[in-house]
Protein backbone atom coordinates (compact mmCIF):
# COMPACT_ATOMS: atom_id res chain seq x y z
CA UNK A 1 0.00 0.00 0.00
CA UNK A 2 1.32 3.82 -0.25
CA UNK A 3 1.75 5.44 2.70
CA UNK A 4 -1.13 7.81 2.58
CA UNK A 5 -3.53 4.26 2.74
CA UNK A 6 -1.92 2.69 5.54
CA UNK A 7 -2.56 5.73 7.25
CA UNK A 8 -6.26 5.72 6.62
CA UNK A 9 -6.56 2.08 7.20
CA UNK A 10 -5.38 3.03 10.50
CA UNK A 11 -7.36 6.23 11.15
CA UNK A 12 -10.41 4.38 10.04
CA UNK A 13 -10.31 1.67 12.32
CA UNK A 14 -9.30 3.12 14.99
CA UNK A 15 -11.27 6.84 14.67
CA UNK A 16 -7.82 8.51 14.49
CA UNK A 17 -6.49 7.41 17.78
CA UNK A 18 -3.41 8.90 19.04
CA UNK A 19 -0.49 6.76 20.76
CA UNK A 20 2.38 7.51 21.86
CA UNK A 21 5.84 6.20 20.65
CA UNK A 22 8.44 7.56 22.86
CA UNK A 23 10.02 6.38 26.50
CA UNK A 24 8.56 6.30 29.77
CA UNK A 25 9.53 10.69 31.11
CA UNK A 26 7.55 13.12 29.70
CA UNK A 27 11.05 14.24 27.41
CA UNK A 28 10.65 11.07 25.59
CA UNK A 29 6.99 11.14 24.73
CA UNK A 30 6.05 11.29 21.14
CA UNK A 31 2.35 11.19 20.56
CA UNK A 32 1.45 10.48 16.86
CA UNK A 33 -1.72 9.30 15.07
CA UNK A 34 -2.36 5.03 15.02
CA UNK A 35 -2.47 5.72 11.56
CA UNK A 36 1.15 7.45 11.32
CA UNK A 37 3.08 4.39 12.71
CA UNK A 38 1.29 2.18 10.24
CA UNK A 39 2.90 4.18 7.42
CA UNK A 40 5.94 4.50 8.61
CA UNK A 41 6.94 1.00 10.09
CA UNK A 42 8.35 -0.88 7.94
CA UNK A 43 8.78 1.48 4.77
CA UNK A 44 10.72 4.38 6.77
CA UNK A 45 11.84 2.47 10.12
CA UNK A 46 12.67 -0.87 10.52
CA UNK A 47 14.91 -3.21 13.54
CA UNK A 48 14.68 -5.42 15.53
CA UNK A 49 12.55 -5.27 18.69
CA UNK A 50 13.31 -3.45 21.42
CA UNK A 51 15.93 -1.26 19.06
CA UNK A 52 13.26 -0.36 16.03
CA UNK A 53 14.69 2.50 15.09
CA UNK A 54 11.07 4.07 15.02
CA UNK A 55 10.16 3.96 18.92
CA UNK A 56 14.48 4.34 19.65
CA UNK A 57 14.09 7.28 17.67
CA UNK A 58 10.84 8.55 18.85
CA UNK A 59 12.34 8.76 22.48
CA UNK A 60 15.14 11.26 21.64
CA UNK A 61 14.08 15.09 20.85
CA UNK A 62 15.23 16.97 17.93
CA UNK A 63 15.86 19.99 17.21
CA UNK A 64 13.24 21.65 14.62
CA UNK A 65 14.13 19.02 11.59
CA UNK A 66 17.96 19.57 12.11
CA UNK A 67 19.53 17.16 14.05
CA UNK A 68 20.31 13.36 13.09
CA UNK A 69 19.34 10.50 15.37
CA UNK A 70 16.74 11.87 16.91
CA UNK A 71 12.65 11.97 16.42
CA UNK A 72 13.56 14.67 13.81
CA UNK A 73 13.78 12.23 11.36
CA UNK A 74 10.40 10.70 12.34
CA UNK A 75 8.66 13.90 11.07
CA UNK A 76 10.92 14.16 8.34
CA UNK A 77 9.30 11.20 7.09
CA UNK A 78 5.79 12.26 7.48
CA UNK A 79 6.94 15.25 5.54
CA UNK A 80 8.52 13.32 2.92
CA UNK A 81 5.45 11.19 2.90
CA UNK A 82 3.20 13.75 1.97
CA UNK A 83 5.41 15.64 -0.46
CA UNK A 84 5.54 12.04 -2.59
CA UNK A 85 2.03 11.38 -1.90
CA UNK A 86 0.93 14.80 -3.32
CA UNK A 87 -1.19 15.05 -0.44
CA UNK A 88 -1.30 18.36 2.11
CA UNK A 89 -0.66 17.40 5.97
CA UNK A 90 -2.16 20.38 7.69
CA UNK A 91 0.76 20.14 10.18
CA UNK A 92 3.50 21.46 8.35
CA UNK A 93 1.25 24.05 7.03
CA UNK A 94 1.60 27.48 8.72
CA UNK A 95 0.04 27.38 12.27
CA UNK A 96 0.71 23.60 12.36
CA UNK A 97 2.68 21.15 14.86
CA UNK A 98 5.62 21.00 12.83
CA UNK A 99 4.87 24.54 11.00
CA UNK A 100 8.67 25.76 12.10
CA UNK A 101 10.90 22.43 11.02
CA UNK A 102 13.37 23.29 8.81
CA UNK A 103 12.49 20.83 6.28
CA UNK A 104 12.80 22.00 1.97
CA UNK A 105 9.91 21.84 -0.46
CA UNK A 106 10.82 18.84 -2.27
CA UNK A 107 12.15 16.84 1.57
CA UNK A 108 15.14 15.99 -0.30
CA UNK A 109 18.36 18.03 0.34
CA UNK A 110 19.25 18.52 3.41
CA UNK A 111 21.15 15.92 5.85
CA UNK A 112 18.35 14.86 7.61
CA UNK A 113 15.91 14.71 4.52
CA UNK A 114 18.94 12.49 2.69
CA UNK A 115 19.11 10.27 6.19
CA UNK A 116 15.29 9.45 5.77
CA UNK A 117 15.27 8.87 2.15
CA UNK A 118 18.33 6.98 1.95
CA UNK A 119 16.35 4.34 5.11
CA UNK A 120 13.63 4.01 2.86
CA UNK A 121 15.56 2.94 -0.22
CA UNK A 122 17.70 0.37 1.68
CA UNK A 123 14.64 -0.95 3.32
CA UNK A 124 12.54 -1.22 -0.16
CA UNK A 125 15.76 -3.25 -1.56
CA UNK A 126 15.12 -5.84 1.14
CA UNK A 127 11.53 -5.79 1.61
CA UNK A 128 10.53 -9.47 0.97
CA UNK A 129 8.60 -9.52 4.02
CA UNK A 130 6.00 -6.56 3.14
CA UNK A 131 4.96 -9.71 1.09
CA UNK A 132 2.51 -12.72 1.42
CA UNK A 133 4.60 -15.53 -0.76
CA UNK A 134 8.09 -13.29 -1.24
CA UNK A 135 9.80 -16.82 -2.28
CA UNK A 136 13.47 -17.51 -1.31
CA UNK A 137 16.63 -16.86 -2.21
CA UNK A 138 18.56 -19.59 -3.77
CA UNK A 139 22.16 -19.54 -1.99
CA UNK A 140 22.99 -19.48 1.82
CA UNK A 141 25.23 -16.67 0.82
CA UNK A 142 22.30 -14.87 -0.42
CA UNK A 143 19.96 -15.73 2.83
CA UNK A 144 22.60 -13.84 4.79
CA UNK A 145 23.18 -11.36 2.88
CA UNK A 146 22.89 -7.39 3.48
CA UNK A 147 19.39 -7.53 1.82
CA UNK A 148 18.25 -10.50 3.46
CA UNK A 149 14.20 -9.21 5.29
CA UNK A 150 13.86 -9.80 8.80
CA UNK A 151 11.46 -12.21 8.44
CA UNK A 152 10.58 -14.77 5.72
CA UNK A 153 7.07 -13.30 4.67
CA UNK A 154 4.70 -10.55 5.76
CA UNK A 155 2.73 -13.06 8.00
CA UNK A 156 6.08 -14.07 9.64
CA UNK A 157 6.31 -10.37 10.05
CA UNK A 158 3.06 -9.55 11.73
CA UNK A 159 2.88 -12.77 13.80
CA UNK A 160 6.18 -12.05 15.64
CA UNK A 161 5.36 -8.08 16.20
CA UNK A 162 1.40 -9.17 16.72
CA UNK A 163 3.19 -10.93 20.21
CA UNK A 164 5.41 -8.37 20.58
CA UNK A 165 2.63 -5.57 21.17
CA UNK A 166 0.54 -8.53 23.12
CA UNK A 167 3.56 -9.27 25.63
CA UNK A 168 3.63 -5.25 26.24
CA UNK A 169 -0.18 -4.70 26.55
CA UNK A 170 -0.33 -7.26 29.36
CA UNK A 171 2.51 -6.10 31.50
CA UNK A 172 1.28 -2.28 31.17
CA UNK A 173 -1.78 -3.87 32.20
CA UNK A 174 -0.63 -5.26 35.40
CA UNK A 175 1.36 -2.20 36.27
CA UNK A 176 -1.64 0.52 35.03
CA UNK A 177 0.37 1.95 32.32
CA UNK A 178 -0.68 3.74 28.97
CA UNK A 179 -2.25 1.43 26.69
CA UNK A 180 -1.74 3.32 23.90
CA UNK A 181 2.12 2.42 23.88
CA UNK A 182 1.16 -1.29 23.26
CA UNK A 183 -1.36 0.28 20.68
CA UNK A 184 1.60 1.99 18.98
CA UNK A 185 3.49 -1.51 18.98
CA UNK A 186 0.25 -3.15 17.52
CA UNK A 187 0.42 -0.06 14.82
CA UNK A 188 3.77 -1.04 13.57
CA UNK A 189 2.81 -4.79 13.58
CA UNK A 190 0.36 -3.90 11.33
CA UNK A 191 2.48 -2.24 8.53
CA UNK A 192 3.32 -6.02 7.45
CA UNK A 193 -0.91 -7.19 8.23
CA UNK A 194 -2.34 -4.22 5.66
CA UNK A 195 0.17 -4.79 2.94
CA UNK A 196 -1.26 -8.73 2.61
CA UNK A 197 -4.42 -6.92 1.39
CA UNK A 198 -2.40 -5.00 -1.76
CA UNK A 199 -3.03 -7.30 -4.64
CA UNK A 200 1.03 -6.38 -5.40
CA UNK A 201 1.78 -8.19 -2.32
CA UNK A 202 -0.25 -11.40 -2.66
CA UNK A 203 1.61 -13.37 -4.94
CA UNK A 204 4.39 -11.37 -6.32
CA UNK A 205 7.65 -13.63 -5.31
CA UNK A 206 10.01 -10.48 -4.95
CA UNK A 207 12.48 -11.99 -2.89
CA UNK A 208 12.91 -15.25 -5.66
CA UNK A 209 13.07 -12.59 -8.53
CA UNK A 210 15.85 -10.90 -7.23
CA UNK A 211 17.43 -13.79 -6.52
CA UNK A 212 17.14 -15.25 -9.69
CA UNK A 213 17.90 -12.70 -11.96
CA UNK A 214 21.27 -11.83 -9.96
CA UNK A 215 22.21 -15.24 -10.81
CA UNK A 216 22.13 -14.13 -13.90
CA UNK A 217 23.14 -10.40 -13.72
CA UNK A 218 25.51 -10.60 -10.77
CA UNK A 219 27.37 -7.34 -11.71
CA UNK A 220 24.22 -5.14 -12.44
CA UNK A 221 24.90 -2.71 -9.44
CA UNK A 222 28.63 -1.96 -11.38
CA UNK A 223 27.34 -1.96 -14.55
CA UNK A 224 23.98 0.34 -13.09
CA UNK A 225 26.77 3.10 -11.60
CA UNK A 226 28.54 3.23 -14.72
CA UNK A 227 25.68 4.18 -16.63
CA UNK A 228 24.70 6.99 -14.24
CA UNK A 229 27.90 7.89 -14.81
CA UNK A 230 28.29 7.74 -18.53
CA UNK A 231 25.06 9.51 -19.42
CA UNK A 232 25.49 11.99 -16.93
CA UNK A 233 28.70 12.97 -18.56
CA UNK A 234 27.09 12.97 -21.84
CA UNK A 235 24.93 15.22 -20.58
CA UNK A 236 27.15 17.58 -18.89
CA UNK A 237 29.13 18.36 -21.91
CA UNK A 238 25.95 19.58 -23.76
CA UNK A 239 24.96 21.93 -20.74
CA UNK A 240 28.47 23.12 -20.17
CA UNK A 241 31.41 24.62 -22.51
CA UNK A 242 34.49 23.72 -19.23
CA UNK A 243 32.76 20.36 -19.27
CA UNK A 244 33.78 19.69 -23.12
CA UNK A 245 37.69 21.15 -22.50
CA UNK A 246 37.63 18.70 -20.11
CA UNK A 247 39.50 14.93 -21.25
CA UNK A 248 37.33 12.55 -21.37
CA UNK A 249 38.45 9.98 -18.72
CA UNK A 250 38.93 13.06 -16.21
CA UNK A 251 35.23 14.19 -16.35
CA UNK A 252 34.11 10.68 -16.37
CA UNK A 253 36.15 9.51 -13.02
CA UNK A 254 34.79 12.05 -11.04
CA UNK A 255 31.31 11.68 -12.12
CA UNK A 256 31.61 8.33 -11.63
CA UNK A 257 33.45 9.02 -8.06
CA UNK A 258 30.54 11.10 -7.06
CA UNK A 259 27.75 8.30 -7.99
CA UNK A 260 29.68 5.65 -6.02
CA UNK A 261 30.02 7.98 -3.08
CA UNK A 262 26.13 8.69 -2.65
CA UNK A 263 25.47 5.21 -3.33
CA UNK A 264 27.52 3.93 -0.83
CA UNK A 265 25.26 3.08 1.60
CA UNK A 266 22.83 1.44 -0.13
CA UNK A 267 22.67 -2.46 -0.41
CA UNK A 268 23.17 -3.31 -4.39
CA UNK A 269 20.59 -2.83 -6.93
CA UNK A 270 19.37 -5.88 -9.31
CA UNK A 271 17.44 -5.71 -12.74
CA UNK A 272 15.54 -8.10 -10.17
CA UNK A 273 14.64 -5.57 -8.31
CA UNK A 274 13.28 -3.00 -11.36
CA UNK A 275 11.56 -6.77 -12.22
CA UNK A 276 9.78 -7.04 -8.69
CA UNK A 277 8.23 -3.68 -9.13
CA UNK A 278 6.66 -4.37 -12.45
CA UNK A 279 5.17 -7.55 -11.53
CA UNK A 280 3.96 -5.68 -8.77
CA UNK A 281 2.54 -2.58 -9.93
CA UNK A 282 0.85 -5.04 -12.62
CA UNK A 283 -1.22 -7.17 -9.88
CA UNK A 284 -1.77 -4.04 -7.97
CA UNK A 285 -3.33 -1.48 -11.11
CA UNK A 286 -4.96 -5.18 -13.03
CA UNK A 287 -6.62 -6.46 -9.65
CA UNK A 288 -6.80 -10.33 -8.46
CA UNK A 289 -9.76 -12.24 -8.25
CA UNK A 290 -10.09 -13.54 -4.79
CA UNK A 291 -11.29 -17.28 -3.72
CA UNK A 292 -15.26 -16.96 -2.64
CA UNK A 293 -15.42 -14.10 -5.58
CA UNK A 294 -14.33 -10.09 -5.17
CA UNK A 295 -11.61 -8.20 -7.07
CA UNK A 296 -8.92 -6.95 -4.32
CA UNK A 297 -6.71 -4.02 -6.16
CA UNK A 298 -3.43 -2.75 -4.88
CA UNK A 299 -1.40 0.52 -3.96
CA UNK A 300 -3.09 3.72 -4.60
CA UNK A 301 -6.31 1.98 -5.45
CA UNK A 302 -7.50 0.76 -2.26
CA UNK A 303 -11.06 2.99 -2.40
CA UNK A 304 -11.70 -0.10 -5.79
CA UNK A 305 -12.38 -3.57 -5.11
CA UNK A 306 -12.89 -5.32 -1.66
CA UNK A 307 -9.82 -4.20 -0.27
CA UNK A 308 -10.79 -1.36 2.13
CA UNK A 309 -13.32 -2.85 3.70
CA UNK A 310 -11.58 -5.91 4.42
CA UNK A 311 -8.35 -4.73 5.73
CA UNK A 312 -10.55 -2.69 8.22
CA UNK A 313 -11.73 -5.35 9.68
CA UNK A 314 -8.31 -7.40 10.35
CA UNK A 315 -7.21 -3.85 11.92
CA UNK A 316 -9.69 -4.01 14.04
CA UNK A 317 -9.31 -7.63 14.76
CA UNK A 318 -5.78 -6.67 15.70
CA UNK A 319 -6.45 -4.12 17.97
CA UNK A 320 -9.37 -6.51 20.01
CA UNK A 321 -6.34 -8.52 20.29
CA UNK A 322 -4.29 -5.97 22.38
CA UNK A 323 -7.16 -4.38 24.57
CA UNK A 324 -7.93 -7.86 25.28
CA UNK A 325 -4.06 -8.77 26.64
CA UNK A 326 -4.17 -5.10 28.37
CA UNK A 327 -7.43 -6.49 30.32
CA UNK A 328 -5.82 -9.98 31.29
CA UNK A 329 -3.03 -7.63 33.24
CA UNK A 330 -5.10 -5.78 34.78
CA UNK A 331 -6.59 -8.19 36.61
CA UNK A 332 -3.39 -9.50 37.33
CA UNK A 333 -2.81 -12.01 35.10
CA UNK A 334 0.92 -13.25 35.04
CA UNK A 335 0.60 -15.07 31.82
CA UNK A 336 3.43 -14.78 29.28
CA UNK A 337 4.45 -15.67 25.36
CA UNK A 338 2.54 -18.87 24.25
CA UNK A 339 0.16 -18.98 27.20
CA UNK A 340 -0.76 -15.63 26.80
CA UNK A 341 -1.00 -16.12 22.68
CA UNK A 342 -3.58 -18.85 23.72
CA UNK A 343 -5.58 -17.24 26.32
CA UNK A 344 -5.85 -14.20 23.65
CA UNK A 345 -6.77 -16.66 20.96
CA UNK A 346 -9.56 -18.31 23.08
CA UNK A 347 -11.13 -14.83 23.89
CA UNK A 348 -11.54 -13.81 20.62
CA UNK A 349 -12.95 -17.13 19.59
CA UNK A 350 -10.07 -17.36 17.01
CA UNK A 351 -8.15 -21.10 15.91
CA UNK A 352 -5.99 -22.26 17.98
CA UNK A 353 -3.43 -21.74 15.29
CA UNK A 354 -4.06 -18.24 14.43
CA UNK A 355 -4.48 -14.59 15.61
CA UNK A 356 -8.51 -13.71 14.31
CA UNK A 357 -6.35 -11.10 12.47
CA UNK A 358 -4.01 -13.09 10.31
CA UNK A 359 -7.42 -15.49 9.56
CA UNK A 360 -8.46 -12.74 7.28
CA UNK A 361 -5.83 -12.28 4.95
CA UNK A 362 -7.09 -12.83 1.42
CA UNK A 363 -6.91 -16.00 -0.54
CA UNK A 364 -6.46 -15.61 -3.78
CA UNK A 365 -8.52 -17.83 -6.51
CA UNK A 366 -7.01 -20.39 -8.71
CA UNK A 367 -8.29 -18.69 -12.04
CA UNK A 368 -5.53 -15.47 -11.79
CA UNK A 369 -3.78 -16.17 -14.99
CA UNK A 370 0.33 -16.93 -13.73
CA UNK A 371 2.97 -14.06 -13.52
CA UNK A 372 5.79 -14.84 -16.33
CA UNK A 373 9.18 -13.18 -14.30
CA UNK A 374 11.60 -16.47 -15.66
CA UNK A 375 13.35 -16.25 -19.14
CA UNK A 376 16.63 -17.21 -20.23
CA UNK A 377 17.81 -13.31 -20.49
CA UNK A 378 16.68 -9.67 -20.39
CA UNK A 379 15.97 -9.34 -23.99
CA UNK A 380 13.83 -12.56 -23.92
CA UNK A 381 11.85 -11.33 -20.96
CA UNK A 382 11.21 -8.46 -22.62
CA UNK A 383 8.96 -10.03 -25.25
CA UNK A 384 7.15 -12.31 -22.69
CA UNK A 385 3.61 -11.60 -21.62
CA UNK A 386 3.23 -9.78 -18.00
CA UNK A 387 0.60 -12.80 -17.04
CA UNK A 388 -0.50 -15.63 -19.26
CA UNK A 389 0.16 -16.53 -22.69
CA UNK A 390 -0.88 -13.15 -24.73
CA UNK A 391 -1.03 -9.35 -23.74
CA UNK A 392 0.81 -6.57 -22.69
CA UNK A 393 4.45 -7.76 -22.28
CA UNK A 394 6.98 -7.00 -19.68
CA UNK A 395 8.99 -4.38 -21.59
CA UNK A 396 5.32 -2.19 -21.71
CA UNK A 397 4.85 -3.03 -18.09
CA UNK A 398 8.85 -2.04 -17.12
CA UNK A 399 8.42 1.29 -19.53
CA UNK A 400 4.65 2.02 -17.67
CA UNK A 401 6.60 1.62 -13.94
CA UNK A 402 9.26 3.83 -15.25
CA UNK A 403 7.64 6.92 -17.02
CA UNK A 404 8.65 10.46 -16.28
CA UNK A 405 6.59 11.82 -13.17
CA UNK A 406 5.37 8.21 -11.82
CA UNK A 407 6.91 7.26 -8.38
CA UNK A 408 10.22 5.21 -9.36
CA UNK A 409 11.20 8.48 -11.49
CA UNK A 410 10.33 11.00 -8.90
CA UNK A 411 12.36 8.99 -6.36
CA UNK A 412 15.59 8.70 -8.55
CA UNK A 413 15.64 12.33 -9.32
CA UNK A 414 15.33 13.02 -5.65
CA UNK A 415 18.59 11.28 -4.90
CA UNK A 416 20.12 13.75 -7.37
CA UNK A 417 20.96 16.55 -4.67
CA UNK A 418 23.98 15.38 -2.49
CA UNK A 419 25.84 13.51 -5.93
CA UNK A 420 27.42 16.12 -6.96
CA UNK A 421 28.48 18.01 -3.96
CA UNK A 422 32.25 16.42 -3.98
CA UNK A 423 34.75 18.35 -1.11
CA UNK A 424 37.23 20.43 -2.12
CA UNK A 425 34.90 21.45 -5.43
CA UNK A 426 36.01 24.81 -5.53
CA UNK A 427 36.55 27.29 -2.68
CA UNK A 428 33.93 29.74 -3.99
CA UNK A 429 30.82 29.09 -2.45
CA UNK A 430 28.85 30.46 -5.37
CA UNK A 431 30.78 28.47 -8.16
CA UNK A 432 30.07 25.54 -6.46
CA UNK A 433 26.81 25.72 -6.29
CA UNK A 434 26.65 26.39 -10.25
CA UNK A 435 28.44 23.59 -10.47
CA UNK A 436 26.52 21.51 -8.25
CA UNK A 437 23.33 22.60 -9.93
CA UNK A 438 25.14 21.70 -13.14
CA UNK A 439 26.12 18.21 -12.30
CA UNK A 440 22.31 17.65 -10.71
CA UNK A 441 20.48 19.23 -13.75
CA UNK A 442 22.88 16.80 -16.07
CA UNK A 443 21.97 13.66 -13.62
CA UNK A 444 18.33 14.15 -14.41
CA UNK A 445 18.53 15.05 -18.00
CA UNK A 446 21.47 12.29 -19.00
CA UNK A 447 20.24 9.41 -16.75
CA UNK A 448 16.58 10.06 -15.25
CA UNK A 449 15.24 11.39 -18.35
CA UNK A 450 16.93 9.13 -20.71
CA UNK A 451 15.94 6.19 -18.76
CA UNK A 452 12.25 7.32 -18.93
CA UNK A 453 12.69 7.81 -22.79
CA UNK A 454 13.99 4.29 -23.96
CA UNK A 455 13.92 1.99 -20.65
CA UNK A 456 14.85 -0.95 -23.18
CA UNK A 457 17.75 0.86 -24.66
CA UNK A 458 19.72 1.94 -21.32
CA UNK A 459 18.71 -1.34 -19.35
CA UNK A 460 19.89 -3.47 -22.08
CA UNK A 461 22.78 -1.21 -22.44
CA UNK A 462 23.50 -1.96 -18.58
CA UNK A 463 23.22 -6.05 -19.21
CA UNK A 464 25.18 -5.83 -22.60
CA UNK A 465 28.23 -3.85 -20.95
CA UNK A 466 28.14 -5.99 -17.99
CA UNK A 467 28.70 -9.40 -19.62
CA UNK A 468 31.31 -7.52 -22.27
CA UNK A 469 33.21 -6.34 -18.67
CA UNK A 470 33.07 -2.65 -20.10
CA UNK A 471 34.39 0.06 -17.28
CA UNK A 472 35.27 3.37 -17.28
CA UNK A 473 35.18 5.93 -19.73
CA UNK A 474 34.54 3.29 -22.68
CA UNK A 475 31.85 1.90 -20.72
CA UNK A 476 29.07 3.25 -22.94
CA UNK A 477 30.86 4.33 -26.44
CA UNK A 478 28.17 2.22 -28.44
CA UNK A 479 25.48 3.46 -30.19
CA UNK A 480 23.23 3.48 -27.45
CA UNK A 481 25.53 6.10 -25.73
CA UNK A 482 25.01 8.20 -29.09
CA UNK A 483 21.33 7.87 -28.56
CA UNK A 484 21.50 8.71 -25.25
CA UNK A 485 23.41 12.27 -26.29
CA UNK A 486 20.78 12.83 -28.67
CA UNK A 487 18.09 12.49 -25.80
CA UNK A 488 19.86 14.89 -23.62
CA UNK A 489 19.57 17.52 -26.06
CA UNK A 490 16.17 17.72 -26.22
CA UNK A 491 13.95 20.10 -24.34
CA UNK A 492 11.09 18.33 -21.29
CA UNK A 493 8.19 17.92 -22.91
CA UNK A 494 4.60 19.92 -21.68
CA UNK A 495 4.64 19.00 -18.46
CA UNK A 496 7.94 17.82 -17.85
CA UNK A 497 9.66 20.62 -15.60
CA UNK A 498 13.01 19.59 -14.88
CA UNK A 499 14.15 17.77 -11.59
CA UNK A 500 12.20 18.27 -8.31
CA UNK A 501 13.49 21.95 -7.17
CA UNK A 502 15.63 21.06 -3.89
């Protein structure tokens, strides 16, 4: 789901309820909306329990948007939320609770804004268990790898936090404590419980297509960086005269210097990945047909189909779950982990093997016509039908996901302030920022743009060099590079306004 419809899930089910994230003194309190801490579990914060870097976060003030490692980057996120939502939160308008953070239009330049974006990036490249049937992937090297999930699917997910916000509600029950803190628990929990009612997440085996196109690709990160690189540069000597005086290597090493440094700390990107989101986006825009009859849609579309309603209800569910727990404290109950789980089960007259919650998690019908993700290579796939034997193929779906102004472009320009700021770039303050507006405008143009123009060209460009072991400043002297030039000369079309301003 997009964040804007985990947060009404939430503020629907539970009539916007409050709860409060922080510590136990009133410094650490942090009071936000149940529907908040749906949205941003998961997608923005993630950890394990107790450390989750949303409630360790939430306990630590800030200092008006500014200051790193604090809850400043909690409402960061709710800002960058609604800017990439394209949806007003009335409390960074003027008069609002967070009216005076320091954050920029677009959420995207400063340190804090880059901290938050950056999470959510690294978390979407692991995020096998925001699914129902994620799949595996196929090495031991791979299971423990840096973009291995936390848990093996989104019901492994909600399960273990479900008893995580149970095991709290019952001992702030015995001691008289705020309920709302287990409610906030139960919130987070149910990041993983509302994205099993996307039709994206149902049956789209994310964490087996990255695995096995990597297998197959195992240098596409490289090859990926390159590219940036390469059409960036192409781009750059069109917009600037020092650029083309420049040799070529030169221009092209620091480029490329800069792209590896503001990559750094993200976990590698896969054509599996780019792959995942198409077969994604497809289930979630096309709908599934559900067993028992209903159409369940996907992110953005949640108002269509069954979808709302039902998701509702499990939220609901989940929450019965915790007020009951807070009630056997209170009356002094000492019961713990799987008694507890039991005794909670048995009061809501739910199977002994399941949480009344997790019982209503769609099942999807046998008739859904099968998601075609194998083929022996990238062209190949390319051809193949999305679903079935006949329709749109996957090189429509992959140029659909990546269009100028839909979600995967907007977030790739936004990672273009930061690239080009390289130390020691001139002492002049204001010829560095020319240049660093420059090198940004050239990132979006060269790469962003071109990429939106002819997906097939530059991703089969990024395949190609990678099995001919191309690097460096030869990297993309084919005629795809000269295509790419040509694109960079041409003006945005209506509409099209240039990058995101910063």
């Amino acid at each position: 789901m997009k964040s804007s419809e985990h947060r009404a899930v939430g503020e629907a089910a539970t009539a916007g309820a409050l709860v409060d994230v922080g510590g136990d003194c009133a410094e650490q309190r942090c009071v936000l909306g149940y529907g908040d801490v749906v949205a941003l579990s998961g997608d923005f914060f993630a950890g394990p329990y107790p450390s989750n870097d949303l409630f360790r976060l939430a306990a630590i003030p800030g200092e008006r948007g500014t200051k790193l490692g604090t809850r400043d980057e909690i409402v960061c996120a709710l800002k960058v939320m609604a800017v990439d939502g394209g949806v007003v939160d009335p409390r960074f308008e003027p008069g609002g609770q967070f009216s005076d953070y320091q954050f920029t239009a677009a959420a995207a330049a400063t340190e804090v804004e880059r901290r938050v974006r950056d999470r959510f990036l690294t978390l979407a490249t692991a995020n096998g268990d925001h699914f129902v049937a994620p799949g595996r992937l196929g090495t031991a090297a791979d299971r423990n790898g840096p973009k291995s999930p936390r848990f093996d699917s989104a019901g492994a997910a909600y399960r273990h936090l479900h008893e995580v916000a149970l095991d709290e509600a019952c001992r702030l029950g015995r001691c008289g404590g705020d309920e709302s803190r287990a409610m906030a628990r139960e919130a987070a929990a149910q990041h993983y419980l509302t994205d099993a009612f996307a039709a994206g997440h149902l049956r789209t085996p994310v964490t087996a297509i990255r695995g096995f196109w990597h297998h197959r690709y195992p240098q596409f990160w490289q090859s990926l960086q390159r590219k940036v690189a390469t059409d960036t540069v192409a781009a750059l000597r069109e917009l600037t005269r020092p650029a083309r005086m420049l040799p070529d290597g030169f221009v092209y090493d620091r480029v490329h210097a800069a792209v590896q440094a503001r990559t750094r700390g993200f976990p590698p990107i896969t054509f599996g990945d780019l792959l995942a989101r198409v077969f994604h986006d497809w289930d979630n825009s096309h709908g599934l047909t559900l067993e028992g009859g209903g159409v369940l849609f996907g992110d953005g579309l949640l108002e269509q189909g069954v979808g709302k309603d039902l998701v509702v209800a499990a939220v609901r569910a989940g929450i019965d779950d915790v007020e009951v727990a807070y009630r056997l404290g209170a009356s002094g109950s000492r019961l713990q982990g799987d008694a507890l789980y039991q005794a909670v089960r048995s009061a809501t007259a739910a199977p002994d093997v399941a949480f009344r919650p997790e019982t209503r998690i769609p099942i999807l019908s046998a008739d859904n016509p099968p998601q075609n993700w194998r083929a022996t290579d990238a062209e190949a796939l390319w051809s193949s039908p999305v679903v079935g034997t006949t329709g749109t193929t996957v090189g429509l779906a992959v140029e659909e996901t990546l269009h100028l102004g839909a979600e995967v472009s907007r977030r790739l320009d936004r990672l273009g302030p930061g690239v080009f700021e390289v130390p020691g770039l001139l002492k002049v303050p204001a010829l560095r920022r020319w240049a660093v507006s420059k090198g940004r405008q050239a990132y979006y143009q060269g790469f962003v743009q071109g990429l939106a123009q002819d997906p097939k060209a530059t991703v089969l460009a990024i395949v190609d060099n990678e099995a001919a072991g191309n690097t460096g400043a030869n990297y993309g002297a084919t005629a795809a590079e000269t295509a790419d030039v040509r694109r960079c000369r041409r003006q945005p079309r209506r509409g099209e306004s240039g990058p995101d301003p910063a």
